[in-house]
N, C-alpha and C. Protein backbone atom coordinates (compact mmCIF):
# COMPACT_ATOMS: atom_id res chain seq x y z
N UNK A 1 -106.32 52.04 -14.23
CA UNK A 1 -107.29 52.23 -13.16
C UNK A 1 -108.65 51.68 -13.56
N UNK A 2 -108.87 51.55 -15.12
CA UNK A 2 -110.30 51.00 -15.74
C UNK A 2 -110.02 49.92 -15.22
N UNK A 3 -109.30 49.01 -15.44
CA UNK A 3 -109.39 47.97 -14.82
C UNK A 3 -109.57 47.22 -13.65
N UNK A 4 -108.93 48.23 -12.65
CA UNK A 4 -109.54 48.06 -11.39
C UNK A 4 -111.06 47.79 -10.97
N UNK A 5 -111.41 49.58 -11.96
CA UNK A 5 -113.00 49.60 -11.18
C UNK A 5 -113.73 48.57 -12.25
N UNK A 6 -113.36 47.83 -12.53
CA UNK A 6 -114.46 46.78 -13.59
C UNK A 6 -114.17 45.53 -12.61
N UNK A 7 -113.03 45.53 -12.42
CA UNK A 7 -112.82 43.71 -11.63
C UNK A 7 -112.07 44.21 -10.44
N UNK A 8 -112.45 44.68 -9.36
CA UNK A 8 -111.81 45.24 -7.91
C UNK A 8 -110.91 43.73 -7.51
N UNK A 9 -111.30 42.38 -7.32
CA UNK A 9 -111.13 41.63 -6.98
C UNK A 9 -109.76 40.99 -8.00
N UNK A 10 -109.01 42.34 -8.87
CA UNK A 10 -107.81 41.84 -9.31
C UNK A 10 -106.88 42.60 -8.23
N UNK A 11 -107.18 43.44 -7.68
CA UNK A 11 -106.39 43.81 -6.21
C UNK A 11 -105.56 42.63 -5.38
N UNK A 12 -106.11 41.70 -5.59
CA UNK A 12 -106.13 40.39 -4.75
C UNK A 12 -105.05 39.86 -5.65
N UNK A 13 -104.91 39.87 -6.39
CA UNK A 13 -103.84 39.20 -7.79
C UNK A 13 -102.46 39.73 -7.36
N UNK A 14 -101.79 38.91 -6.98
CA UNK A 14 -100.06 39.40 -7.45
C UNK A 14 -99.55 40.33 -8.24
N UNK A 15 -98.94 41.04 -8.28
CA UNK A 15 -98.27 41.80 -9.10
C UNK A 15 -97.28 41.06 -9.91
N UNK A 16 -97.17 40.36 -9.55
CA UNK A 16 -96.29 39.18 -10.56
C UNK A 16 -97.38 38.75 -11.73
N UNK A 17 -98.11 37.98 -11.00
CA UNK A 17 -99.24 37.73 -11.73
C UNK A 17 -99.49 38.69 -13.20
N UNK A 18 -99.87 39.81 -12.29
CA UNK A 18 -100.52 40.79 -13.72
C UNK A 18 -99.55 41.32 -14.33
N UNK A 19 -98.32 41.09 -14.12
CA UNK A 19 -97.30 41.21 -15.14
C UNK A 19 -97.05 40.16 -16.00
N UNK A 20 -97.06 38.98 -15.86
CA UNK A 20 -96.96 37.79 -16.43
C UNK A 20 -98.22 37.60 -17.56
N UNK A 21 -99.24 37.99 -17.23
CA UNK A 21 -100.51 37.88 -17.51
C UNK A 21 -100.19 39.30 -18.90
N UNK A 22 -99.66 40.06 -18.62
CA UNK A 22 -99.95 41.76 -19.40
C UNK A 22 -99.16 40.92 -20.90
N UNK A 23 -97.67 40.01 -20.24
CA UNK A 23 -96.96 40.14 -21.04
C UNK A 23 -96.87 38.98 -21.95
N UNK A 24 -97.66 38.14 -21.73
CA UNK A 24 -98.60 36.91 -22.15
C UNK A 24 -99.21 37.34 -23.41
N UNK A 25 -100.37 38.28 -22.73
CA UNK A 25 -101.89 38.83 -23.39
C UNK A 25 -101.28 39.93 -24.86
N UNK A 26 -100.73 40.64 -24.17
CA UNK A 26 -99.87 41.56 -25.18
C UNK A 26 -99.20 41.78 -26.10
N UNK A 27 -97.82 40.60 -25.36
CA UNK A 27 -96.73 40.41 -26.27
C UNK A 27 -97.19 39.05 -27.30
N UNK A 28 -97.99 37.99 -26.28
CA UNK A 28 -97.78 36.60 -27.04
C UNK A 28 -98.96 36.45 -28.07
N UNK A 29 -100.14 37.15 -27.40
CA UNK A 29 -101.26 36.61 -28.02
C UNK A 29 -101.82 37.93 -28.83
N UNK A 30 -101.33 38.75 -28.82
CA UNK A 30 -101.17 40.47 -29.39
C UNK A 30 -102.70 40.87 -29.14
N UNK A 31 -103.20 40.81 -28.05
CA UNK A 31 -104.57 41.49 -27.65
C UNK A 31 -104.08 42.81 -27.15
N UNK A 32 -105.31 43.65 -27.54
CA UNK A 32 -105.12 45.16 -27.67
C UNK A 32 -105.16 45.65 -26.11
N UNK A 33 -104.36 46.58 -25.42
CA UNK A 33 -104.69 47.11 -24.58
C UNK A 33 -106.42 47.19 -23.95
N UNK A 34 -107.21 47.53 -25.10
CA UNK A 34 -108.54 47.96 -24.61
C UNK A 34 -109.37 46.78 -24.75
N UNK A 35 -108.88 45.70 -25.24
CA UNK A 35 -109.55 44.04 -24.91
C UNK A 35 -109.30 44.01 -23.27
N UNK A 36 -108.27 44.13 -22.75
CA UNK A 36 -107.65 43.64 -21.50
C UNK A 36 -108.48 44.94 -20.40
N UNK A 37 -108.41 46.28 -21.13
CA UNK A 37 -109.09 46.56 -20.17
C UNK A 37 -111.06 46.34 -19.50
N UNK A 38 -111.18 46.06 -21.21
CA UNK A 38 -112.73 45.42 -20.90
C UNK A 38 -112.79 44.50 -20.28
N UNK A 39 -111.95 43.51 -20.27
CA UNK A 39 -111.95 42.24 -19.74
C UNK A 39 -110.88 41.45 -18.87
N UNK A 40 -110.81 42.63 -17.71
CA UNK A 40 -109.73 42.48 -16.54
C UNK A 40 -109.34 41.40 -15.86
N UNK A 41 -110.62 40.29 -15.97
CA UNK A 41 -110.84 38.85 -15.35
C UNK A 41 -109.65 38.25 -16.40
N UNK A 42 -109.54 38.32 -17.26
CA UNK A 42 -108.44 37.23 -17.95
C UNK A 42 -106.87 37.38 -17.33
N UNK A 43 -106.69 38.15 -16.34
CA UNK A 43 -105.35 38.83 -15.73
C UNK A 43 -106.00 37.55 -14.43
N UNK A 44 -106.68 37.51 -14.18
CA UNK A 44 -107.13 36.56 -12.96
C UNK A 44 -107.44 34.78 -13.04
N UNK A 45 -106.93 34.29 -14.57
CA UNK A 45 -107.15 33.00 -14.98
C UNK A 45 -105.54 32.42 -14.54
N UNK A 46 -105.66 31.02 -14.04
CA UNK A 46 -104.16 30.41 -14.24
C UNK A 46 -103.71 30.41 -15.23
N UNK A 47 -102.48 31.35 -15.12
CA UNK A 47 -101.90 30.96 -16.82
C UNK A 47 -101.44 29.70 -17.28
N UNK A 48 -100.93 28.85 -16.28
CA UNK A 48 -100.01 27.76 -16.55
C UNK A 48 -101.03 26.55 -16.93
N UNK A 49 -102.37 26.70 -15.93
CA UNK A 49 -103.27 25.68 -16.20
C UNK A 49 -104.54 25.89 -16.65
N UNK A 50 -104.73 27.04 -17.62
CA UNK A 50 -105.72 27.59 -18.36
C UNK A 50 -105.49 28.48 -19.63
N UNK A 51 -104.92 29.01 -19.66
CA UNK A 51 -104.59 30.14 -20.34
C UNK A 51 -103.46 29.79 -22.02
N UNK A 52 -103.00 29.72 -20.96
CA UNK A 52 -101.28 28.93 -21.91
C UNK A 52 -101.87 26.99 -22.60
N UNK A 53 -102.42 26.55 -22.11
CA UNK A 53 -103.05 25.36 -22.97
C UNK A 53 -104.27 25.72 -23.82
N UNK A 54 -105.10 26.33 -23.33
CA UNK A 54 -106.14 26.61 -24.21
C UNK A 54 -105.59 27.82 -25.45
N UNK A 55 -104.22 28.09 -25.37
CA UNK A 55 -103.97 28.81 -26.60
C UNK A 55 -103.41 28.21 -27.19
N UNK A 56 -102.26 27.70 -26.93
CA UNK A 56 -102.16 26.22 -27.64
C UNK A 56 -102.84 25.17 -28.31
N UNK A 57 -103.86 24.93 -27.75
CA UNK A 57 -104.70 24.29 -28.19
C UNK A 57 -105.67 25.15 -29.21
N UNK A 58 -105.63 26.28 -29.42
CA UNK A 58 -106.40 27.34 -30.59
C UNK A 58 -105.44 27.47 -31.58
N UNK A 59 -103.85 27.60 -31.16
CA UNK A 59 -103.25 27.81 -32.61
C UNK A 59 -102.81 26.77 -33.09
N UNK A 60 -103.40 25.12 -32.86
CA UNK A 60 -102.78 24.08 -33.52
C UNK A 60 -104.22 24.19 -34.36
N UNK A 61 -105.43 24.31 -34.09
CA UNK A 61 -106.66 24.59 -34.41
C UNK A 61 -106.43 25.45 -35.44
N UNK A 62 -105.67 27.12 -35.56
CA UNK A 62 -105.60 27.70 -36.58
C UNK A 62 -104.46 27.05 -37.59
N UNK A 63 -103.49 26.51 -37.01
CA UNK A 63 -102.13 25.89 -38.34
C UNK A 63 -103.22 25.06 -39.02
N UNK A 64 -103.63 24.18 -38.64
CA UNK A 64 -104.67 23.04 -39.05
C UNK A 64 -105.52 23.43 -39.81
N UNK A 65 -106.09 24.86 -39.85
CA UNK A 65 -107.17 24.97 -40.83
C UNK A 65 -108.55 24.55 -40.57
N UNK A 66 -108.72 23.75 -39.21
CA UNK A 66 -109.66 23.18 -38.88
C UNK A 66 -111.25 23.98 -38.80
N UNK A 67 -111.03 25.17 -39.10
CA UNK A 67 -112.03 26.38 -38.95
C UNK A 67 -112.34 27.12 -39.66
N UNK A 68 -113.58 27.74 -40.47
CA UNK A 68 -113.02 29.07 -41.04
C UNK A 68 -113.24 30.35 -40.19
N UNK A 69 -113.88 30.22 -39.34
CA UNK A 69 -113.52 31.31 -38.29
C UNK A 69 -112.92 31.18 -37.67
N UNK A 70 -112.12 32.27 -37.31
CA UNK A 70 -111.08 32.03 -36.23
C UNK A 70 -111.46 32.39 -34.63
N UNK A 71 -111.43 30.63 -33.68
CA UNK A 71 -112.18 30.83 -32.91
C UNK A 71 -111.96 32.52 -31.42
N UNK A 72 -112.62 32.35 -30.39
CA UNK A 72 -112.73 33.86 -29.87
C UNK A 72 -111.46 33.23 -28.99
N UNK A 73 -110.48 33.74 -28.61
CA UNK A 73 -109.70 33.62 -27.26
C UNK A 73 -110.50 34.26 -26.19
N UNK A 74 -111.08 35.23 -26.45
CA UNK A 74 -112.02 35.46 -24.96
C UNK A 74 -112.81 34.36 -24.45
N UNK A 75 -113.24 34.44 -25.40
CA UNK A 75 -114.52 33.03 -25.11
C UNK A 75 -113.67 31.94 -24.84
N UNK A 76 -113.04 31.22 -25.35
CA UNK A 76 -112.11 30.25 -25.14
C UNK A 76 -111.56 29.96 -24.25
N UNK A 77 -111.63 31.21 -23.10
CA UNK A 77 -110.75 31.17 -22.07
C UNK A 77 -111.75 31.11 -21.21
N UNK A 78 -112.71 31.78 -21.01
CA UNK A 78 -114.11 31.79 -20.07
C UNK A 78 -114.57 30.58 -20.10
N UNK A 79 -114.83 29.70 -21.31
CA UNK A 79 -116.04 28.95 -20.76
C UNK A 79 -115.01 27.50 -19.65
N UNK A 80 -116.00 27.28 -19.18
CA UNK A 80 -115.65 25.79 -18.49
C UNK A 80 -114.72 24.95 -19.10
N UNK A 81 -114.04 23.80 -18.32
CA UNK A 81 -113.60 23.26 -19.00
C UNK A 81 -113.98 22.05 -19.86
N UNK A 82 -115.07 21.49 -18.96
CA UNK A 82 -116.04 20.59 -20.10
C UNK A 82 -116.29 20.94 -21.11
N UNK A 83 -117.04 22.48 -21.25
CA UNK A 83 -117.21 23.12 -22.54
C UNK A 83 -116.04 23.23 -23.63
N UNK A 84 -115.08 24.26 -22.79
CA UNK A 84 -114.15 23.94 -24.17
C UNK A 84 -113.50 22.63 -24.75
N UNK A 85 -113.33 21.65 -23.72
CA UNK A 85 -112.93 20.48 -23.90
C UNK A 85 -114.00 20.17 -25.69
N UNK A 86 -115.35 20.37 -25.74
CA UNK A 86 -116.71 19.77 -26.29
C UNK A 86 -116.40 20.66 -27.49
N UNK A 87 -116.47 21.86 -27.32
CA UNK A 87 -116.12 23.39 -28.60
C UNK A 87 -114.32 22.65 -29.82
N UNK A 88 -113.66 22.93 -28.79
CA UNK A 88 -112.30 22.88 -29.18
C UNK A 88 -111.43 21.55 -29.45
N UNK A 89 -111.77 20.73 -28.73
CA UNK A 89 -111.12 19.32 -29.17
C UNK A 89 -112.20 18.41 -29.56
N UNK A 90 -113.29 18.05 -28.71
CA UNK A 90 -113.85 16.87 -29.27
C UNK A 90 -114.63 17.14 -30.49
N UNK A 91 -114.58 18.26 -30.84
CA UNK A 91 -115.24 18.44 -32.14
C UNK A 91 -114.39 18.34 -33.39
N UNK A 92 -113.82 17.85 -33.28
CA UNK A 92 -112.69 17.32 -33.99
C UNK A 92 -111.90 15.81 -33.76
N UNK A 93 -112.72 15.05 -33.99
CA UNK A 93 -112.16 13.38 -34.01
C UNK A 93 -111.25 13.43 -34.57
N UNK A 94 -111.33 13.45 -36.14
CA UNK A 94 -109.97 13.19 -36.41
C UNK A 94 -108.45 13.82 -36.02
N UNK A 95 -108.34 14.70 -35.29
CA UNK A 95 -107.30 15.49 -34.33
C UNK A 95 -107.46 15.72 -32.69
N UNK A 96 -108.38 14.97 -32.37
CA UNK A 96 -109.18 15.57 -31.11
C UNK A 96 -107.86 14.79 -30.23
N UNK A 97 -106.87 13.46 -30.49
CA UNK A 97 -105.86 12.99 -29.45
C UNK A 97 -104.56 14.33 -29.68
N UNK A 98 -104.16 14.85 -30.74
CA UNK A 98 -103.32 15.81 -30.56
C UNK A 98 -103.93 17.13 -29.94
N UNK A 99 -104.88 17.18 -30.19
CA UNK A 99 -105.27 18.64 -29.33
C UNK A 99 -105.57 18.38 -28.06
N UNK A 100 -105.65 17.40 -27.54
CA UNK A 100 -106.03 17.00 -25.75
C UNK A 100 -104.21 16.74 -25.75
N UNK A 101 -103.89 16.21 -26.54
CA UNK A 101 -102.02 16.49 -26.03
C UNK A 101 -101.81 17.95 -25.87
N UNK A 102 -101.81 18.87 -26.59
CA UNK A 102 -101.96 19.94 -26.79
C UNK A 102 -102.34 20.94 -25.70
N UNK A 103 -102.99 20.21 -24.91
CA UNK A 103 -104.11 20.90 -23.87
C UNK A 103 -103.63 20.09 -22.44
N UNK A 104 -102.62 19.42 -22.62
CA UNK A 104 -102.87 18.67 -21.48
C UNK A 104 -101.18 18.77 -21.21
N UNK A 105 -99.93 18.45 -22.04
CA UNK A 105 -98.70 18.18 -22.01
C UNK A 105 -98.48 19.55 -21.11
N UNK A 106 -98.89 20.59 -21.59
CA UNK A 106 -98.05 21.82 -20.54
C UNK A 106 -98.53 22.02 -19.30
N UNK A 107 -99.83 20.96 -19.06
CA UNK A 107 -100.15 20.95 -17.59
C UNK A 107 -99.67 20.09 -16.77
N UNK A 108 -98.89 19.07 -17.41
CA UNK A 108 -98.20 17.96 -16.97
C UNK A 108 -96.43 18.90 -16.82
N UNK A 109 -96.17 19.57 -17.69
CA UNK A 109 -94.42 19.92 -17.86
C UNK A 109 -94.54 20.67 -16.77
N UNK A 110 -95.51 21.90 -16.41
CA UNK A 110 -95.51 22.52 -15.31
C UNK A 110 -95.94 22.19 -14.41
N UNK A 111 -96.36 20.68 -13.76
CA UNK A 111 -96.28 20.31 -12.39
C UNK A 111 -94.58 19.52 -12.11
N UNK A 112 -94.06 19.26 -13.34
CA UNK A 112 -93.21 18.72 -12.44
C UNK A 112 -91.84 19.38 -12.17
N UNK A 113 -92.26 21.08 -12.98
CA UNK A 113 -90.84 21.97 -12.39
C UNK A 113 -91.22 22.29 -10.71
């Protein structure tokens, strides 16, 4: 119900949706119940064309070593896409064509199911 009264406008969301989204956030990316309830808007991002590439594109970033912090998935998922495009791939030349593969192939596999 926290979640409701923080983002009313997930009412509007499928129930498919926020199941897909719970079991994503939960199971795949192991964020805590009380991340998701602070931050109800991430149940309201495309998974197929936001969500699911820009994590992809963070854990080729963590195999890689490319960081010593490990960057925010909140943040990662919020900002724009110019921005993360600028944060997450182009800041990285020497990998920046596999991580725009990275970021881009599952937006291509899921238009053409």
């Amino acid at each position: 119900m926290e979640m409701f009264r923080i983002a009313p406008s997930l009412f509007r969301t499928s129930e498919k949706k926020i199941r897909l989204g719970l079991e994503f956030f939960l199971g795949t990316v192991k964020l805590t119940e009380s991340t998701l309830v602070q931050h109800p808007s991430l149940l309201m991002f495309s998974m197929e064309k936001r969500v699911i590439p820009r994590y992809k594109v963070l854990q080729l970033i963590k195999s890689k070593k490319l960081v010593k912090k490990e960057p925010s998935f909140y943040s990662a998922i919020c900002f724009r896409e110019h921005v993360f495009l600028e944060k997450y791939v182009l800041r990285f030349p020497e990998s920046a064509e596999e991580l725009l593969m990275a970021y881009k192939v599952h937006s291509l596999d899921v238009g053409e199911e």
